[in-house]
Protein backbone atom coordinates (compact mmCIF):
# COMPACT_ATOMS: atom_id res chain seq x y z
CA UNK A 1 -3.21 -39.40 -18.85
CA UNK A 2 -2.74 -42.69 -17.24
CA UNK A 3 -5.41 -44.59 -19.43
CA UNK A 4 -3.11 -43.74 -22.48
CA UNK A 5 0.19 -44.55 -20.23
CA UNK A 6 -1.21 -48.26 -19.80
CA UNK A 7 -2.15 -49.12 -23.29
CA UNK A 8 1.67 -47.57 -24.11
CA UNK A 9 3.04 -50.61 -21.45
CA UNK A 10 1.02 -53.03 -23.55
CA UNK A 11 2.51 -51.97 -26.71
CA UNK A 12 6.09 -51.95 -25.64
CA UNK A 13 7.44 -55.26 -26.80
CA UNK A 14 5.25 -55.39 -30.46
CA UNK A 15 6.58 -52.07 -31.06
CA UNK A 16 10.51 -53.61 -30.77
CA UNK A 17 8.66 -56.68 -33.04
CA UNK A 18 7.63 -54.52 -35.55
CA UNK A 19 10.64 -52.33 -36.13
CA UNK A 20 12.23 -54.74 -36.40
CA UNK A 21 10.08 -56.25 -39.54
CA UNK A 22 9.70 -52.80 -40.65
CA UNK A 23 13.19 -51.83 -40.91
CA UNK A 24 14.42 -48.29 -41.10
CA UNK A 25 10.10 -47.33 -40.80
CA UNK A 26 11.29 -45.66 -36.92
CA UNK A 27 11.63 -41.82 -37.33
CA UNK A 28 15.47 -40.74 -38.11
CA UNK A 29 16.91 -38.45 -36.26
CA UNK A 30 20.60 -37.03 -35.35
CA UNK A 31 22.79 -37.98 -33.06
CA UNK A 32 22.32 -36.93 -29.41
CA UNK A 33 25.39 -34.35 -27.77
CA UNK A 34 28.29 -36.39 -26.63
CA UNK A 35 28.90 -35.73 -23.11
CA UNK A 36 32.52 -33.84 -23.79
CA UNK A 37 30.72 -31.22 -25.80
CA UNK A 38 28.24 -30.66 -22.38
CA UNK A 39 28.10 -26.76 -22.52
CA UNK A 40 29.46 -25.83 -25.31
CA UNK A 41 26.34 -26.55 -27.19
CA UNK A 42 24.37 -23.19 -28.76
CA UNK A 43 20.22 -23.50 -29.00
CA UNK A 44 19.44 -21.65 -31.58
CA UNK A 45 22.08 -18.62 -30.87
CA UNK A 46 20.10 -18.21 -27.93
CA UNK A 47 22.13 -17.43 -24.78
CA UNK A 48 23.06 -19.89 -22.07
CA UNK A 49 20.13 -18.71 -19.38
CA UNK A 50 17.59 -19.81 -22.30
CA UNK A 51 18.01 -23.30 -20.66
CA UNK A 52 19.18 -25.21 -17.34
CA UNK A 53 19.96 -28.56 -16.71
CA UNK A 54 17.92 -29.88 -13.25
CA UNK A 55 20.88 -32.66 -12.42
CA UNK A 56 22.83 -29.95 -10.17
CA UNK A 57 25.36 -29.16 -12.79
CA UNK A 58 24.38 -26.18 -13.98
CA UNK A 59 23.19 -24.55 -10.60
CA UNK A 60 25.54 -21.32 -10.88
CA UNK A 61 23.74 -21.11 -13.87
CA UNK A 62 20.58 -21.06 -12.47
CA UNK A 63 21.33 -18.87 -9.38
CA UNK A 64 22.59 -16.25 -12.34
CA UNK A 65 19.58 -16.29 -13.75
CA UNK A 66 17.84 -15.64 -10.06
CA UNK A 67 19.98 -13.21 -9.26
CA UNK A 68 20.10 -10.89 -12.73
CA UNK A 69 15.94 -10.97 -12.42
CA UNK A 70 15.75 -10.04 -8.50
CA UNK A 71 18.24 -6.67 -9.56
CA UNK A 72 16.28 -6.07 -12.17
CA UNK A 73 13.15 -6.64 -9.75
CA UNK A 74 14.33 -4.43 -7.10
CA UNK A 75 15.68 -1.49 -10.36
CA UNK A 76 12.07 -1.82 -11.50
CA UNK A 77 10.65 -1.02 -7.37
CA UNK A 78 13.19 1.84 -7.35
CA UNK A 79 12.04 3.63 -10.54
CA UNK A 80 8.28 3.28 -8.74
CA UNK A 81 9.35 4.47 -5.71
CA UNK A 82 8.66 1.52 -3.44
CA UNK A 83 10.95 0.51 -0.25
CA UNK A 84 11.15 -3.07 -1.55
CA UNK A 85 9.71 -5.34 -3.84
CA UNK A 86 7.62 -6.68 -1.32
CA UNK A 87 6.72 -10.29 -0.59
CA UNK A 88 7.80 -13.01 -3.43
CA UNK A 89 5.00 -15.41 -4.40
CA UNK A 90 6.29 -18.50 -6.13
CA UNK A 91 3.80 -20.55 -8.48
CA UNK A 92 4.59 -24.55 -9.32
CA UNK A 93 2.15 -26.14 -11.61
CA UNK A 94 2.01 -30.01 -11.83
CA UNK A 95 0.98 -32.54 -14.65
CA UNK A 96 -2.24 -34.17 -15.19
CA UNK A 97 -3.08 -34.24 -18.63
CA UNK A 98 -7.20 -32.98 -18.39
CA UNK A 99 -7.06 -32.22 -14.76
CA UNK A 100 -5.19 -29.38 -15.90
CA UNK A 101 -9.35 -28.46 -15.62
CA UNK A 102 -8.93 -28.25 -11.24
CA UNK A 103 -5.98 -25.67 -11.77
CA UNK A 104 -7.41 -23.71 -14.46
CA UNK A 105 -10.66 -23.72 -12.11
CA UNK A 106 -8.53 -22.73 -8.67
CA UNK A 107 -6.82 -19.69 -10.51
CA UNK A 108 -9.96 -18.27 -12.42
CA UNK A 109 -11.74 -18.40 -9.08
CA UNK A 110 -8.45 -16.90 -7.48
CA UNK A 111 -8.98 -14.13 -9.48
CA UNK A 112 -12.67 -13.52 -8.60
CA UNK A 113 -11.80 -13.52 -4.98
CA UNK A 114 -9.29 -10.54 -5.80
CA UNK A 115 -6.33 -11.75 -3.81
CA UNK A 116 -4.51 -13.69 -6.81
CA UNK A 117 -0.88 -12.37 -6.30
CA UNK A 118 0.93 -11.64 -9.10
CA UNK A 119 3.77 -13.76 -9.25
CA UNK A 120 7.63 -13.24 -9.04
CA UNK A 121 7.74 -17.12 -10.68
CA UNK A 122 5.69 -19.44 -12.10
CA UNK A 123 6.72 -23.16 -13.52
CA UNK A 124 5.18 -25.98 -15.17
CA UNK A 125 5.22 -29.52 -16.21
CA UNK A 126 3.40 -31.19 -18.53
CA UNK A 127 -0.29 -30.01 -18.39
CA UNK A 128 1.60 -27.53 -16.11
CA UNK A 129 3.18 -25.96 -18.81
CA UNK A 130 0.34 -24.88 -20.45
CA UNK A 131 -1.75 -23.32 -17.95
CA UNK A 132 1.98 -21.48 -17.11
CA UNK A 133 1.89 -18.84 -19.67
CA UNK A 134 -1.99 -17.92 -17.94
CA UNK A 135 -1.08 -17.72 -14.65
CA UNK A 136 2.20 -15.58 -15.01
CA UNK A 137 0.43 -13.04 -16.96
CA UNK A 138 -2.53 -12.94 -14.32
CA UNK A 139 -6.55 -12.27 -14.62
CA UNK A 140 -6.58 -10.87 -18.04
CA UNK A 141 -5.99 -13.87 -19.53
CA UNK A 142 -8.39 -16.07 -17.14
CA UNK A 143 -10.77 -16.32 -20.29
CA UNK A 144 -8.32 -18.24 -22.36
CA UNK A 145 -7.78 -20.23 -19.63
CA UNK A 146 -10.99 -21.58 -18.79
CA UNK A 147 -11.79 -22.59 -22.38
CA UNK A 148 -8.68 -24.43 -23.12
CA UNK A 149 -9.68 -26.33 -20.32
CA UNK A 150 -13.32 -26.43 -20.62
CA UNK A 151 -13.86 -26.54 -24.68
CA UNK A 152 -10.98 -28.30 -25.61
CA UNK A 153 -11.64 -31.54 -27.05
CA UNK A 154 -9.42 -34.82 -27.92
CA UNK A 155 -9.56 -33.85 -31.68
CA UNK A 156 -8.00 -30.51 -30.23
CA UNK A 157 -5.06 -32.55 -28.60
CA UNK A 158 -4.24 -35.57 -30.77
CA UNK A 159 -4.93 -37.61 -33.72
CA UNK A 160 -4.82 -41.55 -33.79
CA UNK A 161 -2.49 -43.11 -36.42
CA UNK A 162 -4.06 -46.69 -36.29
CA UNK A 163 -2.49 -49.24 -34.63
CA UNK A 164 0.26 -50.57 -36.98
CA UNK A 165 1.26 -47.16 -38.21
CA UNK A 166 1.62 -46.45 -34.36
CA UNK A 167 4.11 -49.66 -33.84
CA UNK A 168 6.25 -48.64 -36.75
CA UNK A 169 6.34 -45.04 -35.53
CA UNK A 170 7.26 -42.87 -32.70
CA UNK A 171 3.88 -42.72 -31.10
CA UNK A 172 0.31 -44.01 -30.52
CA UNK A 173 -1.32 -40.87 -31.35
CA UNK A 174 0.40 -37.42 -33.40
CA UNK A 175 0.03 -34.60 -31.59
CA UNK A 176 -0.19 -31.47 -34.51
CA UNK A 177 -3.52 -30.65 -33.15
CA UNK A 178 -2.13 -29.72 -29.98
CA UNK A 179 0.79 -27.67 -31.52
CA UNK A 180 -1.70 -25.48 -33.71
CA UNK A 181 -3.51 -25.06 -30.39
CA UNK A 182 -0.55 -23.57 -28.46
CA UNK A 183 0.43 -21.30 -31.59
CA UNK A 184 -3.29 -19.58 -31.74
CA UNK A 185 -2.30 -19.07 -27.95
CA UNK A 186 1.25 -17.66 -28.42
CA UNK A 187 0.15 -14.56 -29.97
CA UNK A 188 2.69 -11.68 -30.92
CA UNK A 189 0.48 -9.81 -28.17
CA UNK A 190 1.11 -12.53 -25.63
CA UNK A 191 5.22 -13.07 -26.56
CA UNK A 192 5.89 -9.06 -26.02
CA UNK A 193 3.95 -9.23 -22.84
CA UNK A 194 5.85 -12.51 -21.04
CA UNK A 195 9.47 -10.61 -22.23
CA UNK A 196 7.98 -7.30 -20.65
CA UNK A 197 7.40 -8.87 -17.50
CA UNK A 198 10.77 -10.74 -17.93
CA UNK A 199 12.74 -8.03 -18.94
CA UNK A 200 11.37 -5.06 -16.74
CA UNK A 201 10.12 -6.76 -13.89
CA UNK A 202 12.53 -9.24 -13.64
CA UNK A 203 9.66 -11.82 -13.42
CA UNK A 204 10.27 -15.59 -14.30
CA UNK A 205 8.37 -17.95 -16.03
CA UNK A 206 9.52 -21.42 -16.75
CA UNK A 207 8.55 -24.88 -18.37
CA UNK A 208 10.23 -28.19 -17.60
CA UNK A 209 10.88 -31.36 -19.76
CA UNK A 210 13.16 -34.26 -19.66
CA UNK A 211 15.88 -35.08 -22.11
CA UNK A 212 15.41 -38.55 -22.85
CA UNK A 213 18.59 -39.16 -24.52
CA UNK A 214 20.36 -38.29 -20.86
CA UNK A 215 17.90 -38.62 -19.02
CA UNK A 216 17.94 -35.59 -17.09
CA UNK A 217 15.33 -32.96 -16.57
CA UNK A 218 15.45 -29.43 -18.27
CA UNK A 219 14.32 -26.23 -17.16
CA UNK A 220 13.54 -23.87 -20.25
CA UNK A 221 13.41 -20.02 -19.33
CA UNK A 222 10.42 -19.15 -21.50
CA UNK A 223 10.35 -14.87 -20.38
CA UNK A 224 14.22 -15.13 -22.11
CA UNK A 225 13.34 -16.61 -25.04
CA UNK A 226 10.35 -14.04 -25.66
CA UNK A 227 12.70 -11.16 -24.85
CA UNK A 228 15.38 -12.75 -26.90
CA UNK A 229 13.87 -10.78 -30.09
CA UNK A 230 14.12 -13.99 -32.15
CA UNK A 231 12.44 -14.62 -34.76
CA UNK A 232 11.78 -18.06 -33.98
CA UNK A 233 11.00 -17.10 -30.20
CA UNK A 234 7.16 -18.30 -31.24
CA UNK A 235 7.82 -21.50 -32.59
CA UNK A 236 10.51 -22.21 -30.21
CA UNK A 237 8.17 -21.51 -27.17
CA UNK A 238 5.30 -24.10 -29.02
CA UNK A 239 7.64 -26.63 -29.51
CA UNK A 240 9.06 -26.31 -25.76
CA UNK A 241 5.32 -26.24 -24.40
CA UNK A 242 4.33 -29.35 -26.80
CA UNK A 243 7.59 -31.12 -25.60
CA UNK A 244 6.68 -30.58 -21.90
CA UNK A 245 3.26 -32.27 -22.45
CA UNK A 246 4.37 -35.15 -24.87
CA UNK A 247 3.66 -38.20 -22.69
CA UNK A 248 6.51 -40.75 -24.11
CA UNK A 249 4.86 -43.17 -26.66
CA UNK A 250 1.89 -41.46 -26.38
CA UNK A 251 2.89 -38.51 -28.01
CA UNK A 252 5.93 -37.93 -30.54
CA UNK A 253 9.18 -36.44 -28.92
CA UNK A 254 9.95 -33.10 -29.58
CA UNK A 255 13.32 -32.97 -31.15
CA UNK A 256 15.98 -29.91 -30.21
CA UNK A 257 18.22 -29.06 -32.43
CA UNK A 258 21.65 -28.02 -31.18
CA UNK A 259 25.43 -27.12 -32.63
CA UNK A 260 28.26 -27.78 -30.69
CA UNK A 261 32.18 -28.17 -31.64
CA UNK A 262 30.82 -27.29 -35.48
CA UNK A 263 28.71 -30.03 -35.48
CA UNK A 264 24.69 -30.35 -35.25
CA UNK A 265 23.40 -32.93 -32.30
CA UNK A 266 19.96 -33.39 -31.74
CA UNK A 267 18.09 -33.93 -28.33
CA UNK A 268 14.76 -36.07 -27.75
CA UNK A 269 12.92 -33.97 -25.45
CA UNK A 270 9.24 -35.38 -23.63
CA UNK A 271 7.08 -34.53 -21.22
CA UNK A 272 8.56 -33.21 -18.19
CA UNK A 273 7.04 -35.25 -15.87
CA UNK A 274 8.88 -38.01 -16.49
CA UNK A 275 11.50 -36.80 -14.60
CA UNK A 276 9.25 -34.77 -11.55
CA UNK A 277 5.73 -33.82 -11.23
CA UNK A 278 6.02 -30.65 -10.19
CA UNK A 279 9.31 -28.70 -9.55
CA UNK A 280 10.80 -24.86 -8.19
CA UNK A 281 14.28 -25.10 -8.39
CA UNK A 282 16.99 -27.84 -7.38
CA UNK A 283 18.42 -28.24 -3.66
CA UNK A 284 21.44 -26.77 -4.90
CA UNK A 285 20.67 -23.34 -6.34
CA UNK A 286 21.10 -21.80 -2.51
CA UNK A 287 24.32 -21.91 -1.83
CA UNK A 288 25.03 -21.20 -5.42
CA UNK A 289 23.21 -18.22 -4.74
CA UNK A 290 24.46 -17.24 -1.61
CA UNK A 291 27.90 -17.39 -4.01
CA UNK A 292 27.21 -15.11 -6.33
CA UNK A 293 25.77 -12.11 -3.71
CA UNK A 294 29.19 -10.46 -3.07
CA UNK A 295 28.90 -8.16 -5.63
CA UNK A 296 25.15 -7.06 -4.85
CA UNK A 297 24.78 -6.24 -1.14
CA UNK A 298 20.82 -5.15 -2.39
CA UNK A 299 20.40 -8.74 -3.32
CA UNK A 300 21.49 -10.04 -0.44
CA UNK A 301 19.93 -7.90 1.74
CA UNK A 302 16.30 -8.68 -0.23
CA UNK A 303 17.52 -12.58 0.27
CA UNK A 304 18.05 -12.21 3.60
CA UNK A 305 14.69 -10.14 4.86
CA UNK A 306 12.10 -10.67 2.27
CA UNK A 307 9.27 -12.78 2.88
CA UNK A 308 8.39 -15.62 0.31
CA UNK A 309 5.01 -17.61 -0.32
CA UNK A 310 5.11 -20.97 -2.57
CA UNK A 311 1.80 -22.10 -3.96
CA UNK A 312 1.87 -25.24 -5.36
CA UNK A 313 -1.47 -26.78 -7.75
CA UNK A 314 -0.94 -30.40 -8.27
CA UNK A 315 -3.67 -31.69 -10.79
CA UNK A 316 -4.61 -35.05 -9.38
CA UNK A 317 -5.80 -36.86 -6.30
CA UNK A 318 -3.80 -38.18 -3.52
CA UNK A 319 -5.01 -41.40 -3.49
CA UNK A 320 -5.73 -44.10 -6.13
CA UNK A 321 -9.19 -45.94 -7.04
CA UNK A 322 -10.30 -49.29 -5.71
CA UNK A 323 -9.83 -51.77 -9.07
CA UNK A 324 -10.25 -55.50 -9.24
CA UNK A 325 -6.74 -55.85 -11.14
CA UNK A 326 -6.85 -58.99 -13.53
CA UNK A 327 -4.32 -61.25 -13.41
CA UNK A 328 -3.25 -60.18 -17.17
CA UNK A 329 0.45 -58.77 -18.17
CA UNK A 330 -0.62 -56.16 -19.25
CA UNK A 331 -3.33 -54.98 -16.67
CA UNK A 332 -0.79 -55.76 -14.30
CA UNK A 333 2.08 -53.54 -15.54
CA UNK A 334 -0.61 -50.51 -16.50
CA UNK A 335 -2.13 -50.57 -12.77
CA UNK A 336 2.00 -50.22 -11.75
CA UNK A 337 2.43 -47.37 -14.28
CA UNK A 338 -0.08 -46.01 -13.25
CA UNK A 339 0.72 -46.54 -9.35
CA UNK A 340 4.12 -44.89 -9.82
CA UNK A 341 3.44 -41.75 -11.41
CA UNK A 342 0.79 -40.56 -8.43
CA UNK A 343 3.43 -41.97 -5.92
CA UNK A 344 6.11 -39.92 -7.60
CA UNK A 345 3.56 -36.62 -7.92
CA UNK A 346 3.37 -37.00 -3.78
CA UNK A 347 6.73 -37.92 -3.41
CA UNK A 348 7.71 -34.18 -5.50
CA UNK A 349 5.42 -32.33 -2.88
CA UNK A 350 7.28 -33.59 0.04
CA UNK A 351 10.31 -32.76 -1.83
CA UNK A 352 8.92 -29.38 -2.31
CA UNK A 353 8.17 -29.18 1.38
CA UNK A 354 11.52 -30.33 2.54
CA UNK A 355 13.19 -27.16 -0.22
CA UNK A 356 10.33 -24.87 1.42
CA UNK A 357 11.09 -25.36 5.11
CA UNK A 358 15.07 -24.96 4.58
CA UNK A 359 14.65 -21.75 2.83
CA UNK A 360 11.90 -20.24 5.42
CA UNK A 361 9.34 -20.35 2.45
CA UNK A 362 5.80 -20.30 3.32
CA UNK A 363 4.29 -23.85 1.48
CA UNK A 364 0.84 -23.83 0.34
CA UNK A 365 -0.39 -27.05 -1.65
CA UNK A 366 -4.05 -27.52 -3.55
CA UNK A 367 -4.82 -31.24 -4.85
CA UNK A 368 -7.94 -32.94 -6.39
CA UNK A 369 -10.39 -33.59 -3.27
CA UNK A 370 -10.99 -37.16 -2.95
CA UNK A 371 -14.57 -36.69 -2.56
CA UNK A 372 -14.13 -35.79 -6.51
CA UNK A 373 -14.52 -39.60 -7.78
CA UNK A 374 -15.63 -39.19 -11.61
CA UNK A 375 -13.83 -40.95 -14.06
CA UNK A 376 -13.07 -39.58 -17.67
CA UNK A 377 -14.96 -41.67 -20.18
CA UNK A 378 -12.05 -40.60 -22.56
CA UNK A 379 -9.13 -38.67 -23.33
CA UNK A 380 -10.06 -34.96 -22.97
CA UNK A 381 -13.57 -35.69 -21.50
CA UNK A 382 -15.64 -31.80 -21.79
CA UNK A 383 -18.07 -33.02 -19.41
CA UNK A 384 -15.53 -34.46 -16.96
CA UNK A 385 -13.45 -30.95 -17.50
CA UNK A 386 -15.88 -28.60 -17.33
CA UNK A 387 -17.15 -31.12 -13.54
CA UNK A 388 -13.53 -30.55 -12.62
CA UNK A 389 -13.22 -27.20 -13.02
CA UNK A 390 -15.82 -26.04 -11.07
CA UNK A 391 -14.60 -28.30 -8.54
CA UNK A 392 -11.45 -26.72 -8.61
CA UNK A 393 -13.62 -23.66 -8.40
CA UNK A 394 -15.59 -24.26 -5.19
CA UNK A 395 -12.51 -25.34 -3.56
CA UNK A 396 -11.15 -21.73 -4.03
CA UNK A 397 -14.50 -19.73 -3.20
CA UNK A 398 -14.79 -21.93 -0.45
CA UNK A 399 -11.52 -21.32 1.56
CA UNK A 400 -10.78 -24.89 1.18
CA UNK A 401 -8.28 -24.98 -1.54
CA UNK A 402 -4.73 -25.15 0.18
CA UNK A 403 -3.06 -27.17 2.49
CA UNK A 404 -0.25 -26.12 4.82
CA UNK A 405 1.19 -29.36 4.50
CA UNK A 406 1.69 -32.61 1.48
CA UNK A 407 -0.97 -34.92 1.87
CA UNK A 408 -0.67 -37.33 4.57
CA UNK A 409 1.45 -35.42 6.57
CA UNK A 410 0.90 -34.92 10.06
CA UNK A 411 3.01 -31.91 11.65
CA UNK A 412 2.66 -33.36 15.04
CA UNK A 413 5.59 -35.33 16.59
CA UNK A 414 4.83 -38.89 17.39
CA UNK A 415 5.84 -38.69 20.64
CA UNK A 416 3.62 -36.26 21.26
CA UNK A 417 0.23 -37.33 20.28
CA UNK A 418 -2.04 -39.38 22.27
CA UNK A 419 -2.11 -42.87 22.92
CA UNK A 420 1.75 -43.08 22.64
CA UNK A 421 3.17 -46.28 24.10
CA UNK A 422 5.14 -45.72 27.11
């Protein structure tokens, strides 16, 4: 959504101008969680795995979480009679607002092709997030998927509030439509299905987003809130899967409400890729992991000898567009924006790539082609969608869709390719 991300640089100083004239017009809202009451805070009476912090802190956390699932993975093999749980295939969905359209296009095709693994993991970010829910529950829910991305229009996604009521607000546009969109998705059908996967196969499927008050990103475990048996697990999920996509100032914040020390905080949660593009799990959750395997020599053993596959769909193009950039403020500071969030999206798949090569992880990476070169005419273009997706079609049909390596890499020592000097 970088066409909306500029116009939000433009606005940023009237915005301070006009709250200020406006007085208390800003949204209220609670305070955020002191930093002494860090862990002690409840969501909802959920429990802790629910949610983990991506800033290192809570990596036992997180390797508990991979841990419990991979025994209840390898229970689940036992009770079918199968040696092992054979290879794990790891799925990381990026942002990208509408070119959510090339992912959506790569996994329907995927599907056609009949080697679409199912997945022991799948996360997202941002337009990530909601194609996440598809792919973890696989080719029976491709339909969905291609019309969200191919039918969907900007009336679907957002609502303007005018300019002025936008400066005195939270937000250039309110984004209801797209929360009644994910509820028609998060069906009773589709809940009971994630937490069956969760819960039997020991399958994950997370969403990130960043808590702005910190800021720090935040990995929500979606398959333990559906198996939770909450009866807020729907609403919670929506408002988790809004918050991931809510570009800041584009979008309103979604707010989390939290209880700590017998007080209630509240946290201002946007879209997740604001703090990474794309993400897996944090450099630190191995030798957390490698901690917590004492007690499980079947999990360690699995660790140890099993093969693992990451496939990672980032929805955008390596490289930027040729602009004449006028010498304006705000054109200036938009093209920047702009500039930094696709050099951050490349800079998370080398990251990715670095995490992948440690833990002997087999990296696969789809992008946009550059040869793709249309431009949305606006927010939510069908026609530029519906292009996309077939593009991200063709590259899967094709053979051509994934990459062994982040783009502009070249595998090949320096010192060992031609024409060296010396």
């Amino acid at each position: 959504m970088p066409g909306r991300r500029r116009l939000l640089i433009g606005l940023g100083g009237s915005v301070v101008s006009a709250a200020a004239l406006g007085g208390c017009s800003l949204p209220a809202r609670l305070a955020a969680l002191p930093e002494h009451l860090r862990g002690r805070e409840t969501f909802h009476n959920l429990p802790p795995t629910t949610r983990v912090v991506l800033d290192g802190s809570d990596s036992s956390l997180l390797g508990r979480v991979a841990v419990d699932a991979l025994q209840r993975e390898i229970a689940y093999a036992e009770r079918h009679g199968l040696h092992d749980p054979g290879v794990a295939n790891y799925l990381a969905i990026s942002g990208g607002g509408e070119n959510g359209a090339y992912g959506a296009g790569l996994l329907t095709a995927w599907s056609e092709l009949g080697t679409r693994p199912e997945f022991k993991a799948v996360t997202g970010v941002s337009t990530g997030a909601l194609i996440a829910p598809f792919a973890f529950l696989g080719a029976a829910y491709d339909k969905e998927l291609e019309g969200f991305y191919t039918m969907t229009r900007a009336s679907d996604v957002m609502i303007s509030r005018g300019l002025l009521t936008a400066l005195l607000s939270d937000s250039l546009y309110d984004s209801t439509p797209l929360l009644l969109t994910i509820r028609k998705v998060l069906t009773p059908a589709v809940l009971d299905a994630i937490a069956a996967e969760y819960r039997d196969k020991g399958r994950i499927l997370c969403v990130a987003t960043t808590n702005l008050d910190v800021p720090v990103g935040v990995m929500w475990n979606i398959g333990d809130i559906a198996a939770s048996g909450s009866p807020q697990r729907a609403e919670l999920i929506a408002k988790i899967l809004l918050a991931s996509a809510s570009v800041p100032g584009v979008y309103p914040p979604v707010m989390i409400d939290l209880q700590a020390g017998g007080e209630r905080f509240q946290e201002m949660h946007v879209d997740g890729g604001t703090v990474a593009q794309v993400v897996l799990y944090p450099p630190s959750l191995s030798g957390e992991v490698l901690q917590q395997l004492s007690s499980s020599p079947a999990v360690a053993r699995s660790l140890a000898e099993r093969r693992r596959r990451l496939y990672v769909i980032r929805n955008s193009r390596p490289g930027g567009d040729l602009q004449t950039v006028d010498r304006s403020t705000l054109k200036i500071a938009g093209r920047a924006v702009s500039t930094l969030i696709s050099t951050q999206g490349i800079g998370d798949l080398y990251q990715l790539y670095v995490l992948a090569q440690r833990d002997g992880i087999d990296y696969n990476v789809a992008f946009i082609p550059e040869s793709f070169s249309e431009k949305a005419r606006e927010p939510f273009d069908q026609a530029y969608m519906r292009n996309l997706y077939v593009v991200g079609r063709q590259a899967m049909l094709s053979g051509a869709a994934w990459s062994k390596y982040p783009p502009g890499y070249d595998p090949v020592p320096i010192n060992q390719r031609r024409g060296r000097i010396g």
